[in-house]
PDB file of N, CA and C in Angstrom:
ATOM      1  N   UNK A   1      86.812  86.246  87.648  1.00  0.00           N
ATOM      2  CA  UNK A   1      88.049  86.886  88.026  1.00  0.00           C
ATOM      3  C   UNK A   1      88.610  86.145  89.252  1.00  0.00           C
ATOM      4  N   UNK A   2      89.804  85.660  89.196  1.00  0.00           N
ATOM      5  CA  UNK A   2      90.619  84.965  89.593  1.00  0.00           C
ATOM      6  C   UNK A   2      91.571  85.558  90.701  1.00  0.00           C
ATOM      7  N   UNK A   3      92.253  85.441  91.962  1.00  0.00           N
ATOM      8  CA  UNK A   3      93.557  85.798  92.504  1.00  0.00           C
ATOM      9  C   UNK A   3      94.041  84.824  93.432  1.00  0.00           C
ATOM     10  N   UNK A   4      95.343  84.853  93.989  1.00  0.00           N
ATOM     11  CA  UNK A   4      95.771  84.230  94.883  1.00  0.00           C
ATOM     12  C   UNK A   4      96.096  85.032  96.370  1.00  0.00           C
ATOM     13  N   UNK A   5      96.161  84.178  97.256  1.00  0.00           N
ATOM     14  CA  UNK A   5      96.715  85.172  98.316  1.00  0.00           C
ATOM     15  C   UNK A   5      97.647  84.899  99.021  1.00  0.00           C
ATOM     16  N   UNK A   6      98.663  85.593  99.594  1.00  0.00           N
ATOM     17  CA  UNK A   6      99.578  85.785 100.234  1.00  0.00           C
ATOM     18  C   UNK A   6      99.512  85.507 101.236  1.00  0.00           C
ATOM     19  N   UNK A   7     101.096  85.121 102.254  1.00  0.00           N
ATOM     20  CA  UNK A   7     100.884  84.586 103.428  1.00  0.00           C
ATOM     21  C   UNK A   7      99.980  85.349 104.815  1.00  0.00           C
ATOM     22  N   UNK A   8     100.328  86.879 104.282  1.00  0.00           N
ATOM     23  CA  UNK A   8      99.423  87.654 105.147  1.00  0.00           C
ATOM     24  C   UNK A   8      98.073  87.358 105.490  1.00  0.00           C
ATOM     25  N   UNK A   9      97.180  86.822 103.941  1.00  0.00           N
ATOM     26  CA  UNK A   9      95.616  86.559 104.046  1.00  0.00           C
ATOM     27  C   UNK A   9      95.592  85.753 103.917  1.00  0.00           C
ATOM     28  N   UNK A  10      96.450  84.327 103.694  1.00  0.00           N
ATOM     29  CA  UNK A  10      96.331  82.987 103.333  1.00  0.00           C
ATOM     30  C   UNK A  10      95.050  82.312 104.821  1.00  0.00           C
ATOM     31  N   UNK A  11      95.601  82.254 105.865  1.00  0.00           N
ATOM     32  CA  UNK A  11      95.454  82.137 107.196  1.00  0.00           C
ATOM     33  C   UNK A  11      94.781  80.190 106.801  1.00  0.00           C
ATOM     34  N   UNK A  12      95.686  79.594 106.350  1.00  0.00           N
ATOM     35  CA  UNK A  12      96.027  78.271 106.513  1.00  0.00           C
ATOM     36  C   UNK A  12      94.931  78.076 105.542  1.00  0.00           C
ATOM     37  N   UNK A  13      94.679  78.568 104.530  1.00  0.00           N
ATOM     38  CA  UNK A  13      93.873  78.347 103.820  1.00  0.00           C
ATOM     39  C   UNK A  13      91.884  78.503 104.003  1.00  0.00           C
ATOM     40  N   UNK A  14      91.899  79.245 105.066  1.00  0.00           N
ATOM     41  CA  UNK A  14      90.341  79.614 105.418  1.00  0.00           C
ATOM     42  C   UNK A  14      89.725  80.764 104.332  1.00  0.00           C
ATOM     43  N   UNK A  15      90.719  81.545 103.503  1.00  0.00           N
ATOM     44  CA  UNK A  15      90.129  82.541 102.337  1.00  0.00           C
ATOM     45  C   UNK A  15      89.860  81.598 101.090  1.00  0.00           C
ATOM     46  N   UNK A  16      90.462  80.729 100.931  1.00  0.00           N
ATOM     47  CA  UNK A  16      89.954  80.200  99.724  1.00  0.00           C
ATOM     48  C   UNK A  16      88.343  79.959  99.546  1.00  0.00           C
ATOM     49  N   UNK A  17      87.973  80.405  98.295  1.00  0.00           N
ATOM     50  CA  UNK A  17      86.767  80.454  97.752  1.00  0.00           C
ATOM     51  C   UNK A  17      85.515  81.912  97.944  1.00  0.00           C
ATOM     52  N   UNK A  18      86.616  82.782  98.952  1.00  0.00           N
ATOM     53  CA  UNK A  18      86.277  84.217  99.723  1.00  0.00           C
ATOM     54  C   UNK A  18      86.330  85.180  97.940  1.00  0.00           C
ATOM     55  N   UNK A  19      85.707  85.736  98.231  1.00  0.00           N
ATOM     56  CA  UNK A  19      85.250  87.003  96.986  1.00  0.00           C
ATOM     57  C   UNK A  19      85.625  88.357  98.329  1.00  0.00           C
ATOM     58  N   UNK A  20      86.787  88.972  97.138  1.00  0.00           N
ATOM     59  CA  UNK A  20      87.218  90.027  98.079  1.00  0.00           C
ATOM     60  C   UNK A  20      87.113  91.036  96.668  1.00  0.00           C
ATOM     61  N   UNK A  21      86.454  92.505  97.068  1.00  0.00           N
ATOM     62  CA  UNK A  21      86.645  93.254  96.014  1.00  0.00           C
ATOM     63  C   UNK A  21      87.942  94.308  96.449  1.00  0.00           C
ATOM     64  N   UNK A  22      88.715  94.697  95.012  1.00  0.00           N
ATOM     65  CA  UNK A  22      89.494  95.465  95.149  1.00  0.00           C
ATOM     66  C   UNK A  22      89.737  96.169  94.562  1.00  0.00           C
ATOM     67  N   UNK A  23      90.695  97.214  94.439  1.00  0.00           N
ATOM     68  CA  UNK A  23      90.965  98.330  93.802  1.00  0.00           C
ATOM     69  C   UNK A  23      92.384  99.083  94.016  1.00  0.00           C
ATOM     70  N   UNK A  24      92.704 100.068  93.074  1.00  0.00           N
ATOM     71  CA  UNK A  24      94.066 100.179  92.982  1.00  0.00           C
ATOM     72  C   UNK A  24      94.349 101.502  93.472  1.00  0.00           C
ATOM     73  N   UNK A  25      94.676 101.566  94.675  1.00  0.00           N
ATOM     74  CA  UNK A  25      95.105 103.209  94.924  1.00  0.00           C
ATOM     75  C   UNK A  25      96.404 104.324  94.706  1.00  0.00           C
ATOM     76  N   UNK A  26      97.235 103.331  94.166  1.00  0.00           N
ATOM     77  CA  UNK A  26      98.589 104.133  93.517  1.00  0.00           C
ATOM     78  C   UNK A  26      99.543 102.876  93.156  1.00  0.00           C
ATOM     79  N   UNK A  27     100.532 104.520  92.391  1.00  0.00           N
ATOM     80  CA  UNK A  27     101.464 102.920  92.118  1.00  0.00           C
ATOM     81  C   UNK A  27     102.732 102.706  93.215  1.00  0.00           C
ATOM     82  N   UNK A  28     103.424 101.661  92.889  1.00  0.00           N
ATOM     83  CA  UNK A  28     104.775 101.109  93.612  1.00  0.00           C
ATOM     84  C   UNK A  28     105.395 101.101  93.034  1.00  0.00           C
ATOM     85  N   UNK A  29     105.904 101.742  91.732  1.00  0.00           N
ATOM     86  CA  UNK A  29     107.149 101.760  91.186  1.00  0.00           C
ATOM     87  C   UNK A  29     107.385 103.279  90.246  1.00  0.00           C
ATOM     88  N   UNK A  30     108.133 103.045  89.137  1.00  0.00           N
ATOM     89  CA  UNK A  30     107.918 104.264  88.347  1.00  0.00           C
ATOM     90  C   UNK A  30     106.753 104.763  87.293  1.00  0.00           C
ATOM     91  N   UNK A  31     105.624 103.713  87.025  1.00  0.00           N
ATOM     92  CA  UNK A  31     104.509 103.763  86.152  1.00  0.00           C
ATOM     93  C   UNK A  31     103.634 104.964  86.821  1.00  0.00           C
ATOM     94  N   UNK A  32     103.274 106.532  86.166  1.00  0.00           N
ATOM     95  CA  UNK A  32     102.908 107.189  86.802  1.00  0.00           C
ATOM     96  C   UNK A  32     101.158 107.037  86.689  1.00  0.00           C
ATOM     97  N   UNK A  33     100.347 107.142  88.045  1.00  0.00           N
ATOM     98  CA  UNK A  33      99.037 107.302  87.607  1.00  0.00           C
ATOM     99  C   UNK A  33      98.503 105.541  87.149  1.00  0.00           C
ATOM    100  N   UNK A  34      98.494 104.274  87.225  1.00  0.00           N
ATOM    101  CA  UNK A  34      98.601 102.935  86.832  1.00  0.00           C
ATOM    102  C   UNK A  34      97.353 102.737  87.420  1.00  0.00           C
ATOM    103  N   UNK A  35      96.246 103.305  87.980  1.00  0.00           N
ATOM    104  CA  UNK A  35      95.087 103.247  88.189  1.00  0.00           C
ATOM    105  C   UNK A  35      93.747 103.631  87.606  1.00  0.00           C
ATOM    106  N   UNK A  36      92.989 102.604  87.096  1.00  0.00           N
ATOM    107  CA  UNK A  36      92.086 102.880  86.216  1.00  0.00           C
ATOM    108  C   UNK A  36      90.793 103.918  87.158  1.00  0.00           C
ATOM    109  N   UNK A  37      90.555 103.764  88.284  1.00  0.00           N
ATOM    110  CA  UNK A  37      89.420 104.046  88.889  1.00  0.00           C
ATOM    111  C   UNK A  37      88.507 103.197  88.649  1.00  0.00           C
ATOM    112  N   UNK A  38      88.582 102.127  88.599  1.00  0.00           N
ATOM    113  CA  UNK A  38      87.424 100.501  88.630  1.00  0.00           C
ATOM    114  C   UNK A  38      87.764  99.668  89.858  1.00  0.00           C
ATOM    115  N   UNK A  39      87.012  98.817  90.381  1.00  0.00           N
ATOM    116  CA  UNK A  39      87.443  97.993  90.988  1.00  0.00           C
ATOM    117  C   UNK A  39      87.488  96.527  90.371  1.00  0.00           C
ATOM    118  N   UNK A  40      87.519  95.634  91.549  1.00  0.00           N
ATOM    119  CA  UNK A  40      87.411  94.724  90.435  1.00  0.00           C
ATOM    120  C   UNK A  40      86.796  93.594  91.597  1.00  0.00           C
ATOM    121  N   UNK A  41      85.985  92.100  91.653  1.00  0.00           N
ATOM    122  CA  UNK A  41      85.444  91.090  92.797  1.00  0.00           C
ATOM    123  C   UNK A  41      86.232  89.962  91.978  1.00  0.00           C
ATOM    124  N   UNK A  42      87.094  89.568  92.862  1.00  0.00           N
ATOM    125  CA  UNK A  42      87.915  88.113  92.569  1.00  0.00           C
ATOM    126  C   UNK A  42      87.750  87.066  93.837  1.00  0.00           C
ATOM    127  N   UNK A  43      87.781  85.612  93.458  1.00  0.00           N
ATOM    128  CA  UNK A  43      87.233  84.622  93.969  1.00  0.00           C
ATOM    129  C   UNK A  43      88.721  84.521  94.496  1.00  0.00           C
ATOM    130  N   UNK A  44      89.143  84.272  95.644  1.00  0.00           N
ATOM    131  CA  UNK A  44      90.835  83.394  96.141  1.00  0.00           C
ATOM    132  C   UNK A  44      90.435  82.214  95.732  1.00  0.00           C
ATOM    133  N   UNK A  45      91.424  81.471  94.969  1.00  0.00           N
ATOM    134  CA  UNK A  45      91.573  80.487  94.349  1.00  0.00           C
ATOM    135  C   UNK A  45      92.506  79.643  94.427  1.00  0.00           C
ATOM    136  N   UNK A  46      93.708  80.077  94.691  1.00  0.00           N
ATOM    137  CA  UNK A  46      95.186  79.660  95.417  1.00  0.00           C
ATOM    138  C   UNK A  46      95.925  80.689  96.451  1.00  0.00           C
ATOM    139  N   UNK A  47      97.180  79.890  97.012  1.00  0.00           N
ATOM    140  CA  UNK A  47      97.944  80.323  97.874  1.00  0.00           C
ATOM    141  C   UNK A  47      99.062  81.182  97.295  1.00  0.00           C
ATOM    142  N   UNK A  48      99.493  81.981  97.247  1.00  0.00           N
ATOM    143  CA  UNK A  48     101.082  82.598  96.731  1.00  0.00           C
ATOM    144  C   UNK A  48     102.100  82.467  97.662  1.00  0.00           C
ATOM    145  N   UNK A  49     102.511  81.339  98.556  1.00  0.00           N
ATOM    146  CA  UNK A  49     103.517  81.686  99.551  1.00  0.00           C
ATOM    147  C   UNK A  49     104.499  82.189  99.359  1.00  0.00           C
ATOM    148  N   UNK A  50     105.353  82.888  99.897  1.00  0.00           N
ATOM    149  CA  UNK A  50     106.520  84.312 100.241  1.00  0.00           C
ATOM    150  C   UNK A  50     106.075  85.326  99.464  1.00  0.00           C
ATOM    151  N   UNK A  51     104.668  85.414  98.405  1.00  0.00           N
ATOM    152  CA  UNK A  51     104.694  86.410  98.047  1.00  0.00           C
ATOM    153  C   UNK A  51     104.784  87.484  98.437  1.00  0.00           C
ATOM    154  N   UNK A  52     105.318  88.570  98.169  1.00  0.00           N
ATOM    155  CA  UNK A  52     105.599  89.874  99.006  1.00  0.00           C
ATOM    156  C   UNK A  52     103.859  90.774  99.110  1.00  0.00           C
ATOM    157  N   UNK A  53     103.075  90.070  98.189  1.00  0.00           N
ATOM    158  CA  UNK A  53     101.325  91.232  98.410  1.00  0.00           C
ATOM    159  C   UNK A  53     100.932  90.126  98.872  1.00  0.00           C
ATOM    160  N   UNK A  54      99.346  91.128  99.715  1.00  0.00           N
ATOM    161  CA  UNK A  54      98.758  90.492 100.074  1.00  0.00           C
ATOM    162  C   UNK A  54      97.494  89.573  99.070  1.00  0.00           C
ATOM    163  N   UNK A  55      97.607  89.984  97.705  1.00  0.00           N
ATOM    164  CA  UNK A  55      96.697  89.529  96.705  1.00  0.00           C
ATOM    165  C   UNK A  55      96.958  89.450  95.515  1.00  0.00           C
ATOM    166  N   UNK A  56      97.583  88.634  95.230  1.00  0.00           N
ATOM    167  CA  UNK A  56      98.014  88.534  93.305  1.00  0.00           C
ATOM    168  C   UNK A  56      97.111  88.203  92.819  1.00  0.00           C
ATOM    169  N   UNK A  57      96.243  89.205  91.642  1.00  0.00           N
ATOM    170  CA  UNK A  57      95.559  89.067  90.967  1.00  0.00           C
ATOM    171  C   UNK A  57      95.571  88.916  89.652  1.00  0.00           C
ATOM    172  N   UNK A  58      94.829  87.822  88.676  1.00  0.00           N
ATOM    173  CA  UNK A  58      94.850  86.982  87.788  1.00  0.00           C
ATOM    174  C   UNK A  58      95.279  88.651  86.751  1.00  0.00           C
ATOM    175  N   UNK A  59      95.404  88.347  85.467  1.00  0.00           N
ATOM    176  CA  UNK A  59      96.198  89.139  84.593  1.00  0.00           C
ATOM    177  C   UNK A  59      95.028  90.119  84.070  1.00  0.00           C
ATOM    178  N   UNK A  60      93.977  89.144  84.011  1.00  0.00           N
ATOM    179  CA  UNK A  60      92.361  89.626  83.794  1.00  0.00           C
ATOM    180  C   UNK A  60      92.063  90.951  84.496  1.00  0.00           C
ATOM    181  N   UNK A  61      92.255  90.407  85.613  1.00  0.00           N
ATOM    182  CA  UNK A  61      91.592  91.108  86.986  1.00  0.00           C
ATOM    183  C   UNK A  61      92.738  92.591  87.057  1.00  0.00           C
ATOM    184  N   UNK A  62      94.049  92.470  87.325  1.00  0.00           N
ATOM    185  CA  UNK A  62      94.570  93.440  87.116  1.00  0.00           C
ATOM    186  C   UNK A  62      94.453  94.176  86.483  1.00  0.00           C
ATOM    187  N   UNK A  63      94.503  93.940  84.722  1.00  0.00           N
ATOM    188  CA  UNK A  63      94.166  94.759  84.282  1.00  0.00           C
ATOM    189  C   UNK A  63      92.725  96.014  83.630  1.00  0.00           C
ATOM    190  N   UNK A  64      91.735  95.574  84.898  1.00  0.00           N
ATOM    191  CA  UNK A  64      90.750  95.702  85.024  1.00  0.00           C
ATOM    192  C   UNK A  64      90.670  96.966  85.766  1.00  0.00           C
ATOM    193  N   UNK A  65      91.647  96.875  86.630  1.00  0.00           N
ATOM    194  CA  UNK A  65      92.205  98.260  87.315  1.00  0.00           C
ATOM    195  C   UNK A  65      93.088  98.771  87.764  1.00  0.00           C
ATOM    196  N   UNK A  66      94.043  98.227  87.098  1.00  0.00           N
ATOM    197  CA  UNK A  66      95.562  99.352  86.583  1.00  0.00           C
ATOM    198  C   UNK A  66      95.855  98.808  85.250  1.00  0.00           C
ATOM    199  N   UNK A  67      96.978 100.004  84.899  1.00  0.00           N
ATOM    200  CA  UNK A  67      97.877  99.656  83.809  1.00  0.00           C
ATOM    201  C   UNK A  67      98.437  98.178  83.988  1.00  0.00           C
ATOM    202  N   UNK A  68      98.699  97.601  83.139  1.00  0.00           N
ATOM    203  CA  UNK A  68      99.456  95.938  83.312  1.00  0.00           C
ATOM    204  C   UNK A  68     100.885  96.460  83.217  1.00  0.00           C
ATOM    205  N   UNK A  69     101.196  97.742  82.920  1.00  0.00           N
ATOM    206  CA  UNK A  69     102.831  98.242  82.952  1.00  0.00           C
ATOM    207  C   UNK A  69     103.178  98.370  83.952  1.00  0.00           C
ATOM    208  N   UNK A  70     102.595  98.630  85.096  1.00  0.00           N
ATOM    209  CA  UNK A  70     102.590  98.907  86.582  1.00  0.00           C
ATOM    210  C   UNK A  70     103.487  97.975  87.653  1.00  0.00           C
ATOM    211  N   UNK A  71     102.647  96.395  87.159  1.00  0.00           N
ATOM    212  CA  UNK A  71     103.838  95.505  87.513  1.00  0.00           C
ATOM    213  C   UNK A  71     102.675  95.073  89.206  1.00  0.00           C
ATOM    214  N   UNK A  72     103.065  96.574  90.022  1.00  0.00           N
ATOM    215  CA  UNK A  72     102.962  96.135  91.346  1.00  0.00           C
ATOM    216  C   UNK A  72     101.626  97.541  91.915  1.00  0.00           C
ATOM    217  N   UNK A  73     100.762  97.367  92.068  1.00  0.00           N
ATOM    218  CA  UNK A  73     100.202  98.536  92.780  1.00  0.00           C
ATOM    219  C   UNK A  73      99.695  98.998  93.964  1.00  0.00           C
ATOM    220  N   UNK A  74      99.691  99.660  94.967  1.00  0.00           N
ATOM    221  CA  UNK A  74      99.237  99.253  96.128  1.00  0.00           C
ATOM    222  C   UNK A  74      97.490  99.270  95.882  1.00  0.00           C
ATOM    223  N   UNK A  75      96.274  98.516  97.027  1.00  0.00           N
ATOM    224  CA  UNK A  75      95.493  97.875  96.697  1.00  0.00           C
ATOM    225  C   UNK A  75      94.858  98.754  98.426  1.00  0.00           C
ATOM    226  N   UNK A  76      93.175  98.951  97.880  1.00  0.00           N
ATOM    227  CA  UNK A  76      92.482  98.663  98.811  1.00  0.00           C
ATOM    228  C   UNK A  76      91.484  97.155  98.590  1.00  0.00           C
ATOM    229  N   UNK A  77      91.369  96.200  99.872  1.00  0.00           N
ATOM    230  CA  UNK A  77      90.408  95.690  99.749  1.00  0.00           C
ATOM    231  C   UNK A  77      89.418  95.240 100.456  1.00  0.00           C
ATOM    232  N   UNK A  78      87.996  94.545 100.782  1.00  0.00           N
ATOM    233  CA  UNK A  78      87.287  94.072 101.566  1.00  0.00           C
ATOM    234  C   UNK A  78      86.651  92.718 100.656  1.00  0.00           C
ATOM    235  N   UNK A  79      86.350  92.355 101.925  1.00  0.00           N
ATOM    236  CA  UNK A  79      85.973  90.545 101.536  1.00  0.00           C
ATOM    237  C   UNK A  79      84.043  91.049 100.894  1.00  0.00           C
ATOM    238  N   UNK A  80      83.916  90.130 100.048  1.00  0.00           N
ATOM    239  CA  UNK A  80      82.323  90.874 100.392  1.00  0.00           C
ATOM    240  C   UNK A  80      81.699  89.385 100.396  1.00  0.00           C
TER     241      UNK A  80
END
């Protein structure tokens, strides 16, 4: 499981190759409930610059723990 990160966690590229687990705590748009209750451990793998999150996660990984209708969800995470 795959993601990229945003300029927030980028920090000049020192996360790459970091395993951060995460999980989905609600949604950000109109998809009601878009949280599976799973988490999910993704490797940073690339940069997303201007992305607006702090973690775009591979299509895999998302939908591992939300709906993929969701689009956008807000996220808890820690590096492990």
């Amino acid at each position: 499981m795959i993601a990229a990160a945003g300029d927030a966690l980028w920090d000049n590229g020192a996360v790459c190759g970091k395993m951060f687990n995460v999980k989905c705590t609600g949604a950000r748009n109109a998809v009601p409930h878009p949280c599976t209750g799973e988490s999910v451990t993704v490797k940073i793998v690339d940069h997303c610059p201007g992305c607006p999150s702090t973690i775009d996660l591979s299509r895999e990984a998302f939908t591992q723990i939300a709906n993929p209708v969701a689009g956008i969800i807000n996220i808890d995470y820690h590096q492990v």
